[in-house]
N, C-alpha and C. Protein backbone atom coordinates (compact mmCIF):
# COMPACT_ATOMS: atom_id res chain seq x y z
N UNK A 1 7.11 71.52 -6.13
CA UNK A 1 6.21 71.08 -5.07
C UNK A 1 6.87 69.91 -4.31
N UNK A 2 6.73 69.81 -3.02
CA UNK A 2 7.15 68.76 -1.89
C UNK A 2 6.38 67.34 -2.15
N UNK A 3 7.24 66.18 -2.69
CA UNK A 3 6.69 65.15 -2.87
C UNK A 3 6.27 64.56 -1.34
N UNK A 4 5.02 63.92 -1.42
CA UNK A 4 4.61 62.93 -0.46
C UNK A 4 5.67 62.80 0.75
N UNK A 5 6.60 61.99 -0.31
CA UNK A 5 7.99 61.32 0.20
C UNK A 5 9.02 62.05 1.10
N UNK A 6 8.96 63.02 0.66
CA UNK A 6 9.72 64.21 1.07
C UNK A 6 9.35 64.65 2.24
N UNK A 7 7.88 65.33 2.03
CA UNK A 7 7.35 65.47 3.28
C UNK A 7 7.27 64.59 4.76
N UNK A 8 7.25 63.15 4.35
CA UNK A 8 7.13 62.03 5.54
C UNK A 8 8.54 62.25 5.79
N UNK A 9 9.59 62.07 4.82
CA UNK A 9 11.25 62.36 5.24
C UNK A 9 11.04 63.65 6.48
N UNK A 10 10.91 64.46 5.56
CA UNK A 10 11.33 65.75 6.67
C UNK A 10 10.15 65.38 8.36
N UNK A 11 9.07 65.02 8.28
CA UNK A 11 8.70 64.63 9.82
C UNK A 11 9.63 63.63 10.13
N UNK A 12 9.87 62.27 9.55
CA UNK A 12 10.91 61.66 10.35
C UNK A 12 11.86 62.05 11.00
N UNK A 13 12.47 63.18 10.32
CA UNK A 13 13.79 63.76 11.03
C UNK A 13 13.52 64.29 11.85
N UNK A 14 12.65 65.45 12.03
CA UNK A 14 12.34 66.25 13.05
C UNK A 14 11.79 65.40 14.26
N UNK A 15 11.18 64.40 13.88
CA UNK A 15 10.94 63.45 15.54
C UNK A 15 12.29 62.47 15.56
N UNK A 16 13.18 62.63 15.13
CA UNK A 16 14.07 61.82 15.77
C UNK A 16 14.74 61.82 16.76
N UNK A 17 14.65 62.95 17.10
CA UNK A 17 15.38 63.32 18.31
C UNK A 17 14.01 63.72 19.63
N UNK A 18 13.13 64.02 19.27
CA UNK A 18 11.55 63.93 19.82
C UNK A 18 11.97 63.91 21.53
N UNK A 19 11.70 64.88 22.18
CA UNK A 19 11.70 64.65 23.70
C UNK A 19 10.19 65.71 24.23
N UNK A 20 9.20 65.18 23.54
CA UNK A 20 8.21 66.40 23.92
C UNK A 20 7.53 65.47 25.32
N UNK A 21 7.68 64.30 25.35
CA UNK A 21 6.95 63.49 26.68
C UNK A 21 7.90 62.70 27.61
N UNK A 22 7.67 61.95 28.30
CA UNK A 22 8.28 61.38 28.88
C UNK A 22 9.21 60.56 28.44
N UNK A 23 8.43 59.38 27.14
CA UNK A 23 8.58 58.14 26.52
C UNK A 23 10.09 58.22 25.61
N UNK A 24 10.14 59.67 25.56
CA UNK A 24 11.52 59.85 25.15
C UNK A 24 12.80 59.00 25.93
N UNK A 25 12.22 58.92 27.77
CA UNK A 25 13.54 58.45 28.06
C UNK A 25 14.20 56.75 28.21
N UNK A 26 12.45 56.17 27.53
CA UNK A 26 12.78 54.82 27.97
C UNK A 26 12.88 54.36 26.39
N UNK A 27 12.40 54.72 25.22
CA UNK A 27 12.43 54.07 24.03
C UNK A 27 14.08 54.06 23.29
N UNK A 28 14.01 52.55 22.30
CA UNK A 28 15.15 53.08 22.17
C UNK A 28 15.24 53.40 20.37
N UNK A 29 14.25 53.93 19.53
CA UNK A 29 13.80 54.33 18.27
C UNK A 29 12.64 55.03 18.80
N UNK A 30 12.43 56.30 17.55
CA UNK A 30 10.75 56.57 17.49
C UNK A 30 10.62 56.15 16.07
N UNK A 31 9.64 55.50 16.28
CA UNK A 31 9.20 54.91 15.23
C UNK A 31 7.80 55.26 14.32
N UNK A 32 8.31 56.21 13.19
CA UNK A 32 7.57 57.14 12.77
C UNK A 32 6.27 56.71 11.60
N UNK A 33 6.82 55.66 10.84
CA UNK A 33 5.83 55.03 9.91
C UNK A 33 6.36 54.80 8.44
N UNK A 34 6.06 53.66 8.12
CA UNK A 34 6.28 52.99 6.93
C UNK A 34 5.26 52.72 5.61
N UNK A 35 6.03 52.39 4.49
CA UNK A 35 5.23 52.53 3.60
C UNK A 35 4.86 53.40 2.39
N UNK A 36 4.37 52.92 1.54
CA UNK A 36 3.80 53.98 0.18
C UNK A 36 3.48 55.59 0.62
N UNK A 37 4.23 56.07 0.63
CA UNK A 37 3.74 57.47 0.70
C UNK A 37 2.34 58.22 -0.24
N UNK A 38 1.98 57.32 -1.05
CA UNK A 38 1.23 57.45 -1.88
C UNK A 38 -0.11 56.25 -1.60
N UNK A 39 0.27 55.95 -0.59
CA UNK A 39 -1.13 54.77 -0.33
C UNK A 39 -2.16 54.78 -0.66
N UNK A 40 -3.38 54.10 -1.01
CA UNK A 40 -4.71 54.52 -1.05
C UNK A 40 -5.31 53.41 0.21
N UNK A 41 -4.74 53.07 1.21
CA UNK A 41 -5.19 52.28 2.13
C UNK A 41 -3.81 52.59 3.85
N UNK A 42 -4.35 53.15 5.00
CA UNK A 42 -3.22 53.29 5.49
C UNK A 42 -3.65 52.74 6.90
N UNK A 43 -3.07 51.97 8.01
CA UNK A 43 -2.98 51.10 8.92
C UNK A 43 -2.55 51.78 10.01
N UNK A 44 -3.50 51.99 11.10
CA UNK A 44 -3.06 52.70 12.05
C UNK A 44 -3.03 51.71 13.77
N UNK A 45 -2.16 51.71 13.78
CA UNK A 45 -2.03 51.13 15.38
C UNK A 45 -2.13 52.25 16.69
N UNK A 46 -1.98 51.18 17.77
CA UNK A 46 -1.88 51.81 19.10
C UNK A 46 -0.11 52.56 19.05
N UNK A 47 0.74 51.58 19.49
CA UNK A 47 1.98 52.44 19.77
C UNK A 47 3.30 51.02 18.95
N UNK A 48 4.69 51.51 19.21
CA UNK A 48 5.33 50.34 18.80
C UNK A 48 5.51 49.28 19.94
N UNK A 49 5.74 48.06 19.85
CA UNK A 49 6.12 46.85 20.91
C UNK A 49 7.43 46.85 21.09
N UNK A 50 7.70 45.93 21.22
CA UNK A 50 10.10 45.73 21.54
C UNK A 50 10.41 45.32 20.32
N UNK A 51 10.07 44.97 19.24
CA UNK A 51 10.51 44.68 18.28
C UNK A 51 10.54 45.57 17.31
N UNK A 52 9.19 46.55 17.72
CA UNK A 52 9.45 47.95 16.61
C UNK A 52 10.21 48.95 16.87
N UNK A 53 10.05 49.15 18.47
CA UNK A 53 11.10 49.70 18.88
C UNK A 53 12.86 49.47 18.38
N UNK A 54 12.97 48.35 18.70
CA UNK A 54 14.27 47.97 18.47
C UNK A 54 14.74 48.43 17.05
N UNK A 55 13.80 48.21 16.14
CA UNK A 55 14.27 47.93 14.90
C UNK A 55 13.68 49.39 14.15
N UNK A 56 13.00 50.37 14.46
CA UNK A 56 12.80 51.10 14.61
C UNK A 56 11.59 51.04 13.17
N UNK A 57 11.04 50.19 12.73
CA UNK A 57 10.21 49.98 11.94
C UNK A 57 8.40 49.83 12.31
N UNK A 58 7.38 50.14 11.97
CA UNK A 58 5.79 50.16 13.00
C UNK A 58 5.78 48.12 12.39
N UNK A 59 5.37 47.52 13.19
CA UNK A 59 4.31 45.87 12.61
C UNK A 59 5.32 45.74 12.37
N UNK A 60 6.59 44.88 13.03
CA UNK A 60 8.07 43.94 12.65
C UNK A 60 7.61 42.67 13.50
N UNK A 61 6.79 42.46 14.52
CA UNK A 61 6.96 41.40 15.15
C UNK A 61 5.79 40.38 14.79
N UNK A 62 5.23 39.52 15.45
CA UNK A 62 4.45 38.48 15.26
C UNK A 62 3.10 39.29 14.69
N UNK A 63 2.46 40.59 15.31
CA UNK A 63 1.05 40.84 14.28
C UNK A 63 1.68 41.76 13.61
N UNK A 64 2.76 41.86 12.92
CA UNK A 64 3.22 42.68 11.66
C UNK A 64 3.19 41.55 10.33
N UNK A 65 3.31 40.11 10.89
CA UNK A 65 3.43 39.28 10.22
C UNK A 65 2.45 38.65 9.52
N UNK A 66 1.59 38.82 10.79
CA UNK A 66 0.02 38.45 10.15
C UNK A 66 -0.78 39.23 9.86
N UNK A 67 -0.48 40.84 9.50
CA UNK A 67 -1.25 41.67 8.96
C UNK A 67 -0.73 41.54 7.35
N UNK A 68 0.87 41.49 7.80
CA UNK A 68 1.55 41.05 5.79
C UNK A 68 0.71 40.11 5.41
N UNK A 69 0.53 38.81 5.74
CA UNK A 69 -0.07 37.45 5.23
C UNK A 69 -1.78 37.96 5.10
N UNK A 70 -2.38 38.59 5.58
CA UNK A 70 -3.47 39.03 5.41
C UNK A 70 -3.81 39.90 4.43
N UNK A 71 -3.04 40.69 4.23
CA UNK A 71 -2.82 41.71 3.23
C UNK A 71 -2.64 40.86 1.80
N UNK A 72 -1.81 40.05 1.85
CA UNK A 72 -1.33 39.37 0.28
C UNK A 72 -2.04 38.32 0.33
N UNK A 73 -2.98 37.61 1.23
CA UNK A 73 -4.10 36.77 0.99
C UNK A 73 -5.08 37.08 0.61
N UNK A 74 -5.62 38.43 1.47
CA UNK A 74 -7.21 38.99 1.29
C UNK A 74 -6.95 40.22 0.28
N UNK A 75 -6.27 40.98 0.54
CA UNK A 75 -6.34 41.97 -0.11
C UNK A 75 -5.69 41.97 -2.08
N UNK A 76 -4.50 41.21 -1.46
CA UNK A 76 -3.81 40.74 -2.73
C UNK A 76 -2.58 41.92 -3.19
N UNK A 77 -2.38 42.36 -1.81
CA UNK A 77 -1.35 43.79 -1.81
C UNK A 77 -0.44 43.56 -1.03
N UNK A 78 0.53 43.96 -1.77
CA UNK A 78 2.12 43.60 -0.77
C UNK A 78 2.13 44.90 0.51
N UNK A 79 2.59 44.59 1.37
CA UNK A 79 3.27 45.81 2.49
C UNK A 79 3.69 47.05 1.44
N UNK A 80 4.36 47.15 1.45
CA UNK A 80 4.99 48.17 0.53
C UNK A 80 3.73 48.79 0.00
N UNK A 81 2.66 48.60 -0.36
CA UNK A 81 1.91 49.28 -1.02
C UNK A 81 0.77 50.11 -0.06
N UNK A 82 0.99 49.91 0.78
CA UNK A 82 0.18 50.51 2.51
C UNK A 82 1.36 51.16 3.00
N UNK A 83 0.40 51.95 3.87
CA UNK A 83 1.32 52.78 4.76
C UNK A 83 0.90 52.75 5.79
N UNK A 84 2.39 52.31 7.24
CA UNK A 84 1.45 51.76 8.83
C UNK A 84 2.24 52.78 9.68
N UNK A 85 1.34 53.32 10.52
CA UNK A 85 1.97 53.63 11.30
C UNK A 85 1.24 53.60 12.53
N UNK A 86 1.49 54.48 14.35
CA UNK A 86 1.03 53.98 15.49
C UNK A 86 0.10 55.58 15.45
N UNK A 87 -0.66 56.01 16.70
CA UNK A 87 -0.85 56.44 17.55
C UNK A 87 0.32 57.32 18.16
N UNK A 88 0.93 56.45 18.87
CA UNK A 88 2.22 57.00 19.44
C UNK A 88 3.47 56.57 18.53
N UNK A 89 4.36 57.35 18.57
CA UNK A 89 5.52 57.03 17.66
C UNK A 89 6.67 56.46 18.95
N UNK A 90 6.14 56.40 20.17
CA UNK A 90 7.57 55.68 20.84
C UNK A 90 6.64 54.62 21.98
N UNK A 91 7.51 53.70 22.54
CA UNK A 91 7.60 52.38 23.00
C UNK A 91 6.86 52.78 24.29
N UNK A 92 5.73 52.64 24.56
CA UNK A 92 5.36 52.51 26.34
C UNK A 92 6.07 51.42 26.88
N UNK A 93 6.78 52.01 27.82
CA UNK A 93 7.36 50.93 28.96
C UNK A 93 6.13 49.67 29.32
N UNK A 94 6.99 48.51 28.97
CA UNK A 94 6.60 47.36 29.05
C UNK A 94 5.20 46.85 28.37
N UNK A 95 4.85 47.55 27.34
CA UNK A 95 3.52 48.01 26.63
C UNK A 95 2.43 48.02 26.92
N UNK A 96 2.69 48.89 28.45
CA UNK A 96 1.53 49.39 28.89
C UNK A 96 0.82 50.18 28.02
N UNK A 97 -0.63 50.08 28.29
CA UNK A 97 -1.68 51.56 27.52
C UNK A 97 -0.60 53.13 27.75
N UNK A 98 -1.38 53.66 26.26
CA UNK A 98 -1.02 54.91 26.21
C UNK A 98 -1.63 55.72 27.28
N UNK A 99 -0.87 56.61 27.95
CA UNK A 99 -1.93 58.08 28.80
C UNK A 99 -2.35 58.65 27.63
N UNK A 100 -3.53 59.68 28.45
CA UNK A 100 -4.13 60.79 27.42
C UNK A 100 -2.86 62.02 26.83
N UNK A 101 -2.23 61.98 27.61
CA UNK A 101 -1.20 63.16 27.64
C UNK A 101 -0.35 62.67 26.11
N UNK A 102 0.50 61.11 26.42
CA UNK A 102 0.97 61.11 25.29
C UNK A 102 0.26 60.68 24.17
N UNK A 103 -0.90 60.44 23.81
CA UNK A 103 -2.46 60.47 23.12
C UNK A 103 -1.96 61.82 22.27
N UNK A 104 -2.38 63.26 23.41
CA UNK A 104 -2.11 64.34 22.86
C UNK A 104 -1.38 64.90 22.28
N UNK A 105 0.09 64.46 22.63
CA UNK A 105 0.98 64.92 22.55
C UNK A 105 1.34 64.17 21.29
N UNK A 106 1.24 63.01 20.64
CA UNK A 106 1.79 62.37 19.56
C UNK A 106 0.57 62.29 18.16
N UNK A 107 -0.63 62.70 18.30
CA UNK A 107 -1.50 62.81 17.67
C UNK A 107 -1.67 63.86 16.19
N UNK A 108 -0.97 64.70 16.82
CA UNK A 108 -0.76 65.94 15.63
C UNK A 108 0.12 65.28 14.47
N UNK A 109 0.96 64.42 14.72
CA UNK A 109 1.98 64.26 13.78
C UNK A 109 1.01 62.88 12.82
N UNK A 110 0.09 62.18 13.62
CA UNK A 110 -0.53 61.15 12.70
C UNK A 110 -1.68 62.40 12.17
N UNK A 111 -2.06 63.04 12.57
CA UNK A 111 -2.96 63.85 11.80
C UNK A 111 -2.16 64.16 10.40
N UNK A 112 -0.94 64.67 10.76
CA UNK A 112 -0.06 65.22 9.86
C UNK A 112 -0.24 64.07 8.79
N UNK A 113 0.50 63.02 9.09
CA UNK A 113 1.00 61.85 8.06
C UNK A 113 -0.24 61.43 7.71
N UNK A 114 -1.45 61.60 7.77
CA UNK A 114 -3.18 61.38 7.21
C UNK A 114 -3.48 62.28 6.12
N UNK A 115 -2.84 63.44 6.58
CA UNK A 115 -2.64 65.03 5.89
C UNK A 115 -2.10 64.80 4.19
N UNK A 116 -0.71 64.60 4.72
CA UNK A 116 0.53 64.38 3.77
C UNK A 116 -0.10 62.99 2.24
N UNK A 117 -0.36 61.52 2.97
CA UNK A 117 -0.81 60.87 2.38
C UNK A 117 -2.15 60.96 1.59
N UNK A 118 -2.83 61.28 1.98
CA UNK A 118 -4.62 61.69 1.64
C UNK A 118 -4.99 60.25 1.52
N UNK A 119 -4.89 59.00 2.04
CA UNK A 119 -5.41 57.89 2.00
C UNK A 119 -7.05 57.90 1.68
N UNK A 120 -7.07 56.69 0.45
CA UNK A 120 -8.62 56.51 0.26
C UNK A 120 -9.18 56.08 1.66
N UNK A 121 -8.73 55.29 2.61
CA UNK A 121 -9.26 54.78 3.60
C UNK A 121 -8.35 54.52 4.76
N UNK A 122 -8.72 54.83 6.13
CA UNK A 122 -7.74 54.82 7.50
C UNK A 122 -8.62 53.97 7.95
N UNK A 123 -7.56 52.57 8.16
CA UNK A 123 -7.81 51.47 8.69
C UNK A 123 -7.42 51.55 10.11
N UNK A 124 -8.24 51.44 11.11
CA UNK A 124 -7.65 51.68 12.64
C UNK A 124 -8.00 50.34 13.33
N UNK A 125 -6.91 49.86 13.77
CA UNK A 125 -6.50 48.62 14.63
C UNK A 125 -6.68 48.74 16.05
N UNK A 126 -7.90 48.56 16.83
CA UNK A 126 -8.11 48.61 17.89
C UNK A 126 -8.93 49.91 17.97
N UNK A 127 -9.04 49.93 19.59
CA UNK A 127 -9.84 50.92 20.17
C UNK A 127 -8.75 52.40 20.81
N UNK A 128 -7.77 52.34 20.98
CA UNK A 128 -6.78 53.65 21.12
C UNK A 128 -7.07 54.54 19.50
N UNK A 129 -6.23 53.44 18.12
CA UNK A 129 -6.64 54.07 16.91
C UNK A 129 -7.60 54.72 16.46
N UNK A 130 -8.99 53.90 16.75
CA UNK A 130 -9.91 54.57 16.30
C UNK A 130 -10.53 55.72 17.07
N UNK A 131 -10.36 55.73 18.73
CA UNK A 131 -11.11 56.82 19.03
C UNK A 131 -10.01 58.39 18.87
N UNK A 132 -8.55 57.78 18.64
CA UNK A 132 -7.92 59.26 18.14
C UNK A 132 -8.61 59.19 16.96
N UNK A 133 -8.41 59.26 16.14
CA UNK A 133 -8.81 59.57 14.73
C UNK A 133 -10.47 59.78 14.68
N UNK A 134 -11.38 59.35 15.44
CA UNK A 134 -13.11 59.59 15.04
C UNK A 134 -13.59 60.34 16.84
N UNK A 135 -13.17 60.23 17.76
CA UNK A 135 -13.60 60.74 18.89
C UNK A 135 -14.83 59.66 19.52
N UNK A 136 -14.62 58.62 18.80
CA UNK A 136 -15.65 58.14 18.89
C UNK A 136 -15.59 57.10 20.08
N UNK A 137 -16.74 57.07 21.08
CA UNK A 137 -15.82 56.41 22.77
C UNK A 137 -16.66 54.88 22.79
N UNK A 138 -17.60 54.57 21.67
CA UNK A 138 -17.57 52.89 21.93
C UNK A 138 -16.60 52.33 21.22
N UNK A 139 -16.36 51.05 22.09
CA UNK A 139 -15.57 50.25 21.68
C UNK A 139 -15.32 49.59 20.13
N UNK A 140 -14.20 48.98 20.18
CA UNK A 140 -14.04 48.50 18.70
C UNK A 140 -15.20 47.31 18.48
N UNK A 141 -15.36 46.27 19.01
CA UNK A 141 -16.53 45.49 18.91
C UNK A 141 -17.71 45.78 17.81
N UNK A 142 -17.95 47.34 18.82
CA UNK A 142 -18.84 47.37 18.34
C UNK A 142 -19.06 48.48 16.85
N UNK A 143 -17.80 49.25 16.55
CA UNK A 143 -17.39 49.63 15.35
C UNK A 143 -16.71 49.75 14.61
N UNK A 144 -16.27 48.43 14.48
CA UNK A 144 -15.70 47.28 13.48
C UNK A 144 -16.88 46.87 12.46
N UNK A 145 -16.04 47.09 11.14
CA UNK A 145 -16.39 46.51 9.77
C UNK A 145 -17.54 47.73 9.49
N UNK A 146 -17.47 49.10 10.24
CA UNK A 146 -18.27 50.38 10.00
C UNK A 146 -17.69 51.52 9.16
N UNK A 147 -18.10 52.13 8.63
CA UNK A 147 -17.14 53.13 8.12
C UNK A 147 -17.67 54.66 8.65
N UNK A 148 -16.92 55.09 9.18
CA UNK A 148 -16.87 56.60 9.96
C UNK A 148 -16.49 57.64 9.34
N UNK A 149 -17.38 58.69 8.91
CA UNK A 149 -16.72 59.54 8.54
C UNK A 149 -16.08 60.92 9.85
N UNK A 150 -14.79 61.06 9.47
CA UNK A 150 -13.90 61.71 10.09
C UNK A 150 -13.39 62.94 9.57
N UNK A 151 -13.43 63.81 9.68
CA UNK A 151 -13.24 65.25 9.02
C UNK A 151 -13.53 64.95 7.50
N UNK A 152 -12.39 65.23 6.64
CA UNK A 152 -12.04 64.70 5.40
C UNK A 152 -11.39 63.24 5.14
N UNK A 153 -11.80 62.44 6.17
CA UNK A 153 -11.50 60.99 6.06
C UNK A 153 -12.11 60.13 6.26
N UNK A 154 -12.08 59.24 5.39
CA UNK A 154 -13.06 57.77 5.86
C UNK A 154 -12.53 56.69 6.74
N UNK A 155 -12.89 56.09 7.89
CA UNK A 155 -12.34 55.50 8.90
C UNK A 155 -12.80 54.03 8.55
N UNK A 156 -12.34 53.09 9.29
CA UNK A 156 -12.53 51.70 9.19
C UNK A 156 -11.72 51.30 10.24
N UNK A 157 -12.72 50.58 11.66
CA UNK A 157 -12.24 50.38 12.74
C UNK A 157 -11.78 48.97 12.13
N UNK A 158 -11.09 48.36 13.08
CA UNK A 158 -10.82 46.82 12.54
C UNK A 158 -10.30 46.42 13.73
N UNK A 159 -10.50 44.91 14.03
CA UNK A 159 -9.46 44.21 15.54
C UNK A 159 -8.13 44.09 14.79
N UNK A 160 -7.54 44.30 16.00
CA UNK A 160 -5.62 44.15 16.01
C UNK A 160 -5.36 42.82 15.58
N UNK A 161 -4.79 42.93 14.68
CA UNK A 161 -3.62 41.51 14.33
C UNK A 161 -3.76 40.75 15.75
N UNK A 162 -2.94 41.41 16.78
CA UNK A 162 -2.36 41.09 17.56
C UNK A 162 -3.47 40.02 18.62
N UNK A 163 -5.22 40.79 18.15
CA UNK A 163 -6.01 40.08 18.78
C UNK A 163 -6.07 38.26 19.34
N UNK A 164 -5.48 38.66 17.56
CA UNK A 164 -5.86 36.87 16.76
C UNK A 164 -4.78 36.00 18.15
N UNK A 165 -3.65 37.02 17.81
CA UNK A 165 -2.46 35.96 18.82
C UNK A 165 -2.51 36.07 19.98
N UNK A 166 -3.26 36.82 20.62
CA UNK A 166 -3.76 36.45 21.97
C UNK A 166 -4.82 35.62 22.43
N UNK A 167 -5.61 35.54 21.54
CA UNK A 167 -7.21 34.92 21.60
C UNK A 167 -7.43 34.10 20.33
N UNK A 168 -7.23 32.86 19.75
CA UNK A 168 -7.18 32.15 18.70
C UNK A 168 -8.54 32.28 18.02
N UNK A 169 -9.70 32.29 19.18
CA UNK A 169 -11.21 32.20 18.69
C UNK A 169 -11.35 33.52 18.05
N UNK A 170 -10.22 34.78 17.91
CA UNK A 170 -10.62 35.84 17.37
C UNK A 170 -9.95 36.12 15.89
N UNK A 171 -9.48 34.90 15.31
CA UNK A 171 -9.02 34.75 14.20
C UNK A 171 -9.56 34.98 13.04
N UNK A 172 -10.81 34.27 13.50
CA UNK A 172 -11.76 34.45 12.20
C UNK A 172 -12.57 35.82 11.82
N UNK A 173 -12.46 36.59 12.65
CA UNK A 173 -12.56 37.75 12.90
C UNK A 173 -12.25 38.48 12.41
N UNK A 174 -10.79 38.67 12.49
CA UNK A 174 -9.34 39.51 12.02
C UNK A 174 -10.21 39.18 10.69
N UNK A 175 -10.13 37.91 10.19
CA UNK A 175 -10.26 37.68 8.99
C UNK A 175 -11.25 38.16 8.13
N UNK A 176 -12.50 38.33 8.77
CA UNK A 176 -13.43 39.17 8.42
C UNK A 176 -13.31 40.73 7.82
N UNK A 177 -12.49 40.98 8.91
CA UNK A 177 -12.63 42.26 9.24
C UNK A 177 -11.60 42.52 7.73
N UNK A 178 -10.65 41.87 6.94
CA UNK A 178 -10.11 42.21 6.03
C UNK A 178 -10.84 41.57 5.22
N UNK A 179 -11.61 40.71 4.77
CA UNK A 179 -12.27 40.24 4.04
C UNK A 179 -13.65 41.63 3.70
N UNK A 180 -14.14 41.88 4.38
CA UNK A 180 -14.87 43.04 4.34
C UNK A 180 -14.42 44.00 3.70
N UNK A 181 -13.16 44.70 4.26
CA UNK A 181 -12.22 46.17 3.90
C UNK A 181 -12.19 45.34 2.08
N UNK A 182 -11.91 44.41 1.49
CA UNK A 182 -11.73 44.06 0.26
C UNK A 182 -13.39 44.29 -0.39
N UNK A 183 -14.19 43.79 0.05
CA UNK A 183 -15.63 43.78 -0.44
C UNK A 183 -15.95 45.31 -0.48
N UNK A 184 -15.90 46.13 0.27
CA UNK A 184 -15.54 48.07 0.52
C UNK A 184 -14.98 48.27 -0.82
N UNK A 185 -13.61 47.76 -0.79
CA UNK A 185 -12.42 48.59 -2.01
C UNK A 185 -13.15 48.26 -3.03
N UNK A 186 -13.94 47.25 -3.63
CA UNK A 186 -14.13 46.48 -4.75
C UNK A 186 -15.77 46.97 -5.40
N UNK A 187 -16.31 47.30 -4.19
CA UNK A 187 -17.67 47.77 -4.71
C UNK A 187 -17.79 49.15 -5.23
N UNK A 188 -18.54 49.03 -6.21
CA UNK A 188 -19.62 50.46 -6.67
C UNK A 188 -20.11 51.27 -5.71
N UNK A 189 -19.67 52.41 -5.74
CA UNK A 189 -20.26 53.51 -4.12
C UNK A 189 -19.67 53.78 -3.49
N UNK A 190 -18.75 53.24 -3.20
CA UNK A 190 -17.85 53.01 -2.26
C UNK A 190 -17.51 54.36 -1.94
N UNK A 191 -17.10 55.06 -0.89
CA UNK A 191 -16.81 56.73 -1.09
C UNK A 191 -16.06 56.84 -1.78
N UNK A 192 -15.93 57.86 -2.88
CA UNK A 192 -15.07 58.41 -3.67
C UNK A 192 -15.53 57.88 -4.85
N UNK A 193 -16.09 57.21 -5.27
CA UNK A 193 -16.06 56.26 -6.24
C UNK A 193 -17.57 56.77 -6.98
N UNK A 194 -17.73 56.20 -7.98
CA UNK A 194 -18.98 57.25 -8.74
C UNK A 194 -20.59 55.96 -8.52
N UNK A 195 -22.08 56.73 -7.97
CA UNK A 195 -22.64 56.35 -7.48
C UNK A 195 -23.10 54.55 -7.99
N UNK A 196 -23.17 53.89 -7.15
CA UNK A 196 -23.82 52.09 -7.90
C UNK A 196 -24.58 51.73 -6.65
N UNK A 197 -24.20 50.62 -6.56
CA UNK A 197 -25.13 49.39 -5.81
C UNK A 197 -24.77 49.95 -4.67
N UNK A 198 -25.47 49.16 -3.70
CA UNK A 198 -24.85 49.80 -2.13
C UNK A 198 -23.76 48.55 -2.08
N UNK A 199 -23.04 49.36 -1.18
CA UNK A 199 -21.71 48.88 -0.75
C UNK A 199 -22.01 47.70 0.66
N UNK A 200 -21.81 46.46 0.52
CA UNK A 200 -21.62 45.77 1.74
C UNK A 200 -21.05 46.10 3.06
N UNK A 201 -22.46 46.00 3.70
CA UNK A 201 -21.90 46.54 5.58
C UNK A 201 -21.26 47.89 5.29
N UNK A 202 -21.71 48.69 4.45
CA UNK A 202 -21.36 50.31 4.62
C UNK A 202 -22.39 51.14 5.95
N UNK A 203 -21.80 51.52 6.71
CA UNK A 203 -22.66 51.99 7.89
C UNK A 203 -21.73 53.78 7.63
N UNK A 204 -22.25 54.62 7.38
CA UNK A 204 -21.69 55.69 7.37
C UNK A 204 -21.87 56.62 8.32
N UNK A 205 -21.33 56.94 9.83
CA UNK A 205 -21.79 57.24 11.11
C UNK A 205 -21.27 58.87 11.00
């Protein structure tokens, strides 16, 4: 049988050379996704920035940094033990928003790597993440710290790292929003988990 590992190998390769959209001609990596192939927690972004690009890794630059420090503060889990990846696997010029087209066009392969992993929980960073993955068209605001069920997956909108470093007053936030996802993992009920107490701020939509 095809380990986890194996399987994420063989999609990496096959998008490496990736020219199904445009974004093929300005990126200079596709940057496919990192991490435990075996996750029980997996981190989904919008697309990569210039630093993921470059380095061809998803979260290398300033909110890759403060999702690590968040992770081994709140959660008490190293990187390595998550698995992150984007939305889009290549660089929008000048990091503009994604179109719907490359939405469409790069979506199958995070379905795939959702597939491959079977994550206890898909953590989605922003409002691009979450409405691929749930269809769901309000904003993150307002479904953040909710849990969505999504085909055979449980969703968890969350604000972007990246929020915090644009907007300082949205720090405490971020912080929430992982402080919560820990109170989720830790409780009785929790999906998957065998029936107890109710689960804190479980909203099951």
């Amino acid at each position: 049988m095809t380990s986890n590992a194996g399987e994420l190998a063989e999609m990496a390769e096959a998008l490496r050379g990736c020219e199904r959209c445009a974004l093929h001609e300005t990126r200079t990596h596709v940057v496919v996704g990192a991490g435990s192939p075996d996750a029980a927690i997996m981190f989904v972004g919008e697309a990569p920035g210039h630093n993921e690009d470059v380095q061809g890794q998803p979260f290398v630059g300033a909110a890759g940094k403060l999702l690590d420090e968040l992770l081994r503060e709140i959660l008490g889990i190293p990187r390595e033990d998550v698995y992150i990846a984007n939305v889009l696997k290549c660089r929008p010029p000048e990091n503009r928003d994604p179109t719907p087209l490359e939405i469409d066009t790069c979506k199958p392969f995070l379905l795939r790597q959702v597939e491959i992993i079977a994550p206890r929980i898909i953590c989605t960073l922003g409002n691009f993440a979450t409405r691929a993955l749930t269809d769901r068209r309000e904003g993150i605001t307002k479904l953040r710290r909710k849990v969505i069920r999504a085909g055979g997956s449980y969703v968890y909108p969350m604000f972007h790292p990246a929020a915090a470093l644009h907007r300082g007053d949205l720090y405490e936030d971020v912080r929430l929003d992982f402080l919560t996802l820990k109170q989720l993992l830790d409780s009785p009920g929790f999906p998957g988990d065998a029936p107890g107490p109710e689960t804190p701020q479980m909203e099951l939509f």
